[in-house]
Protein backbone atom coordinates (compact mmCIF):
# COMPACT_ATOMS: atom_id res chain seq x y z
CA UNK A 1 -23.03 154.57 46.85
CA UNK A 2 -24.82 155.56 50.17
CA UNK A 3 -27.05 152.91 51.73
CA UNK A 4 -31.12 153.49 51.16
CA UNK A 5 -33.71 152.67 52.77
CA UNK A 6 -37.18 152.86 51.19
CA UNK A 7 -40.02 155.07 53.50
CA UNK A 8 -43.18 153.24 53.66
CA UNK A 9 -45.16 156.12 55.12
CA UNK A 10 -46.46 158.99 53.86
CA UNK A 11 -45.10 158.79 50.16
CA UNK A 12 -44.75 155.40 49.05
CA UNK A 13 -42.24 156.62 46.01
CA UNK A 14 -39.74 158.75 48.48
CA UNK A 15 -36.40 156.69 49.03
CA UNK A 16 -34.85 157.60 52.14
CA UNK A 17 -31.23 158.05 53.40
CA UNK A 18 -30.25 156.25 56.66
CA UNK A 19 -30.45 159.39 58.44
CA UNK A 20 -33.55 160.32 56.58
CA UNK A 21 -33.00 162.75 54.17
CA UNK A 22 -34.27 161.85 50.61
CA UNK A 23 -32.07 160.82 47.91
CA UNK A 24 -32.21 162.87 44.90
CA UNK A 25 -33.80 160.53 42.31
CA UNK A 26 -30.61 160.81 39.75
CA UNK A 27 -29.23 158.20 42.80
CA UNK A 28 -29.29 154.56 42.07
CA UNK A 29 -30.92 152.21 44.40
CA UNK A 30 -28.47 149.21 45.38
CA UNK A 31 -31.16 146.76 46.61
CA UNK A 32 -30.03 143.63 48.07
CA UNK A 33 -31.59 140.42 46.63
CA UNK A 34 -34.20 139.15 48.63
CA UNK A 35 -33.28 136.20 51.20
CA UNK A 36 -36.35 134.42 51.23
CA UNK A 37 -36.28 133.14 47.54
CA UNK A 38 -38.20 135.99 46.77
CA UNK A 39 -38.29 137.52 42.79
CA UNK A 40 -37.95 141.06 43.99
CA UNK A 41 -37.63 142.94 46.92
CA UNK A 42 -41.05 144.36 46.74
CA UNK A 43 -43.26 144.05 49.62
CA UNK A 44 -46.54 143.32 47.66
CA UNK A 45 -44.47 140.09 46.43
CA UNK A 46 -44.40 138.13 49.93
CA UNK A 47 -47.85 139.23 50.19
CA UNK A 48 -48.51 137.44 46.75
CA UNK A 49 -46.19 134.66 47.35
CA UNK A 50 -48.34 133.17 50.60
CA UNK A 51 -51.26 133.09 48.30
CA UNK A 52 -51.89 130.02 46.50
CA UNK A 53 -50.47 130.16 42.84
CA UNK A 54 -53.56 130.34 40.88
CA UNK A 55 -50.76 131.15 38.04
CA UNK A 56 -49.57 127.73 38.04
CA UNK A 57 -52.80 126.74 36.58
CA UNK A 58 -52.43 125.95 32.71
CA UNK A 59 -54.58 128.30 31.01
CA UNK A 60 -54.97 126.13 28.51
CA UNK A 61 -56.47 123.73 30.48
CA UNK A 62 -58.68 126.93 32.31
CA UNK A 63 -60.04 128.04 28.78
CA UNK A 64 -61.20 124.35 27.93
CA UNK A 65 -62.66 124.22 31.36
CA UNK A 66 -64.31 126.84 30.64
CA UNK A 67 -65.90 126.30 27.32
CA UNK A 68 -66.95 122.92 29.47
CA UNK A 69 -68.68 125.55 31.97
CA UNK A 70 -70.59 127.43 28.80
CA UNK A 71 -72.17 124.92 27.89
CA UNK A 72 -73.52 123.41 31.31
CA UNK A 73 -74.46 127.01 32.00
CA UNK A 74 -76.05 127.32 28.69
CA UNK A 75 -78.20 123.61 29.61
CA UNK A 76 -78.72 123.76 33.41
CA UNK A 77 -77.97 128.08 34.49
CA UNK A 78 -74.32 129.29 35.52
CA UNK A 79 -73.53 127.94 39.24
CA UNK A 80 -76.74 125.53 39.86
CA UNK A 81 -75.14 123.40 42.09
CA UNK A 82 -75.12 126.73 44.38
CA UNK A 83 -78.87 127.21 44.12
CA UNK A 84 -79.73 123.44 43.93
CA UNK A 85 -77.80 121.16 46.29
CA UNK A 86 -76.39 118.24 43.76
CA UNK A 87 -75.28 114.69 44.56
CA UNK A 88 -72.05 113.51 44.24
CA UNK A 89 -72.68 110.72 42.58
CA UNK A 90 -74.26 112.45 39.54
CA UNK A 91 -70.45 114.26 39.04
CA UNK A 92 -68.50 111.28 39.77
CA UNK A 93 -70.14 109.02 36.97
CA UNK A 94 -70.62 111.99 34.11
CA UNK A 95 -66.83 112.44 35.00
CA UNK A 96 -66.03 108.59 34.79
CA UNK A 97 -67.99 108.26 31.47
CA UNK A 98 -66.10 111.18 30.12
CA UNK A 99 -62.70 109.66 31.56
CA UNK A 100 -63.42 106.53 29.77
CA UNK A 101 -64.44 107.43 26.68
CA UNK A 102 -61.07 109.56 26.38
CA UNK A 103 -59.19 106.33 27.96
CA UNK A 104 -60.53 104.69 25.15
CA UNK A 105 -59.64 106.99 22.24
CA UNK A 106 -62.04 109.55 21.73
CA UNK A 107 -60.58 113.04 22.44
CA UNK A 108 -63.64 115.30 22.67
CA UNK A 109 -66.95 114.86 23.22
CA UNK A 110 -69.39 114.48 19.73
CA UNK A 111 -72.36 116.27 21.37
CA UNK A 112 -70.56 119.14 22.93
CA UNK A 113 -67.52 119.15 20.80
CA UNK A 114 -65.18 119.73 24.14
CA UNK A 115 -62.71 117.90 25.25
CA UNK A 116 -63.66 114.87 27.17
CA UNK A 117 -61.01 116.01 29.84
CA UNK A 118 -62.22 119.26 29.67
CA UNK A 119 -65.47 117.42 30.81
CA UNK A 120 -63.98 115.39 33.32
CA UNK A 121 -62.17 118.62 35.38
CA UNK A 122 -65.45 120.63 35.08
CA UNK A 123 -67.54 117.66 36.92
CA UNK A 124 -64.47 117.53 39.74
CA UNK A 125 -64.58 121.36 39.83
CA UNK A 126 -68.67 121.36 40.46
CA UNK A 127 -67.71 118.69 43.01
CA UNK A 128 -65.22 120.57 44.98
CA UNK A 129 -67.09 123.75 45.14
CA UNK A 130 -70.33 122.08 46.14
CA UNK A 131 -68.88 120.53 48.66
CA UNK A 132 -67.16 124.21 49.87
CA UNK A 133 -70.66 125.51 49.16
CA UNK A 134 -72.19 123.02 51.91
CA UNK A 135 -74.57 122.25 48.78
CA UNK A 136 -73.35 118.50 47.98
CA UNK A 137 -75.22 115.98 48.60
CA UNK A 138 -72.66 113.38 49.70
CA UNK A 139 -74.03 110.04 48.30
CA UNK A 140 -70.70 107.98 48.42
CA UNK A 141 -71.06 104.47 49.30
CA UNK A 142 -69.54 104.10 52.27
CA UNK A 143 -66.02 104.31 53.42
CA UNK A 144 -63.43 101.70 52.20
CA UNK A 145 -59.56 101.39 52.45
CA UNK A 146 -58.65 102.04 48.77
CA UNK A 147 -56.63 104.46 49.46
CA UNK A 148 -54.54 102.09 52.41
CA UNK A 149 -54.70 99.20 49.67
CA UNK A 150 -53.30 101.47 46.79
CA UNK A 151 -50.12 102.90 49.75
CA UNK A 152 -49.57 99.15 50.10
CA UNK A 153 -49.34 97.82 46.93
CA UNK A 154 -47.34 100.62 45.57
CA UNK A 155 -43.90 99.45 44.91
CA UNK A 156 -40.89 101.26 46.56
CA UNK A 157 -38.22 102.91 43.95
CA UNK A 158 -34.96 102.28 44.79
């Protein structure tokens, strides 16, 4: 089997001979597996691979999310944060009540019948696009080293 070499340009199906010529489509293709780690040797792929992996998102937790999103849609209009700037604090303690009240047993919510958690990623989701949006109001008490405190407390694992 002769070595092939796909054309890019003009016709994006024609496989091409070293030399050139096309290879008569009853030839089979030996492609080499890709180096790079790489499904496929398909160019669109390591396009799609530098992307971030929106696939590696649960949908499960995406449709719960989003039956979160209905209803604040529903209550306050679809994307009001983007119209309205919001403050911070408002998502941080409806997501902290909601966090809670799952801590403490109680798997969805009795007014909207959604999950509490469901509840709690929708309010951190309005949060991080607001603040992409340049339409959060940043109301956080000021700066502390929790984060420092929690790196130095944490025990190594051997």
């Amino acid at each position: 089997m002769s070595e092939v070499q796909l054309s890019l340009f003009p016709d994006l199906h024609t496989a091409l001979e070293a030399d050139g010529t096309p290879v008569p489509s009853t030839t089979r293709l030996k492609l080499l597996p890709p180096a790079d780690g790489a499904p496929d040797t398909n160019p669109k792929t390591r396009y799609g691979m530098a992307k971030p992996p929106i696939g590696l998102v649960p949908g499960t937790a995406l449709v719960q999310i989003a039956e979160s999103f209905r209803l604040g849609a529903q209550k306050y209009g679809p994307a009001n944060w983007r119209v309205d700037p919001v403050s911070s604090s408002t998502y941080v303690n409806a997501a902290m009540r909601h966090l809670l009240q799952w801590v403490d047993g109680e798997d969805t919510d009795p007014e909207s019948g959604v999950s509490h958690l469901a509840h709690v990623a929708a309010c951190v989701c309005i949060l991080m696009d607001a603040q992409t949006c340049s339409t959060l109001h940043d109301d956080r008490p000021p700066k502390a080293p929790t984060g420092d405190l929690i790196r130095s407390l944490t025990k190594p694992i051997s």
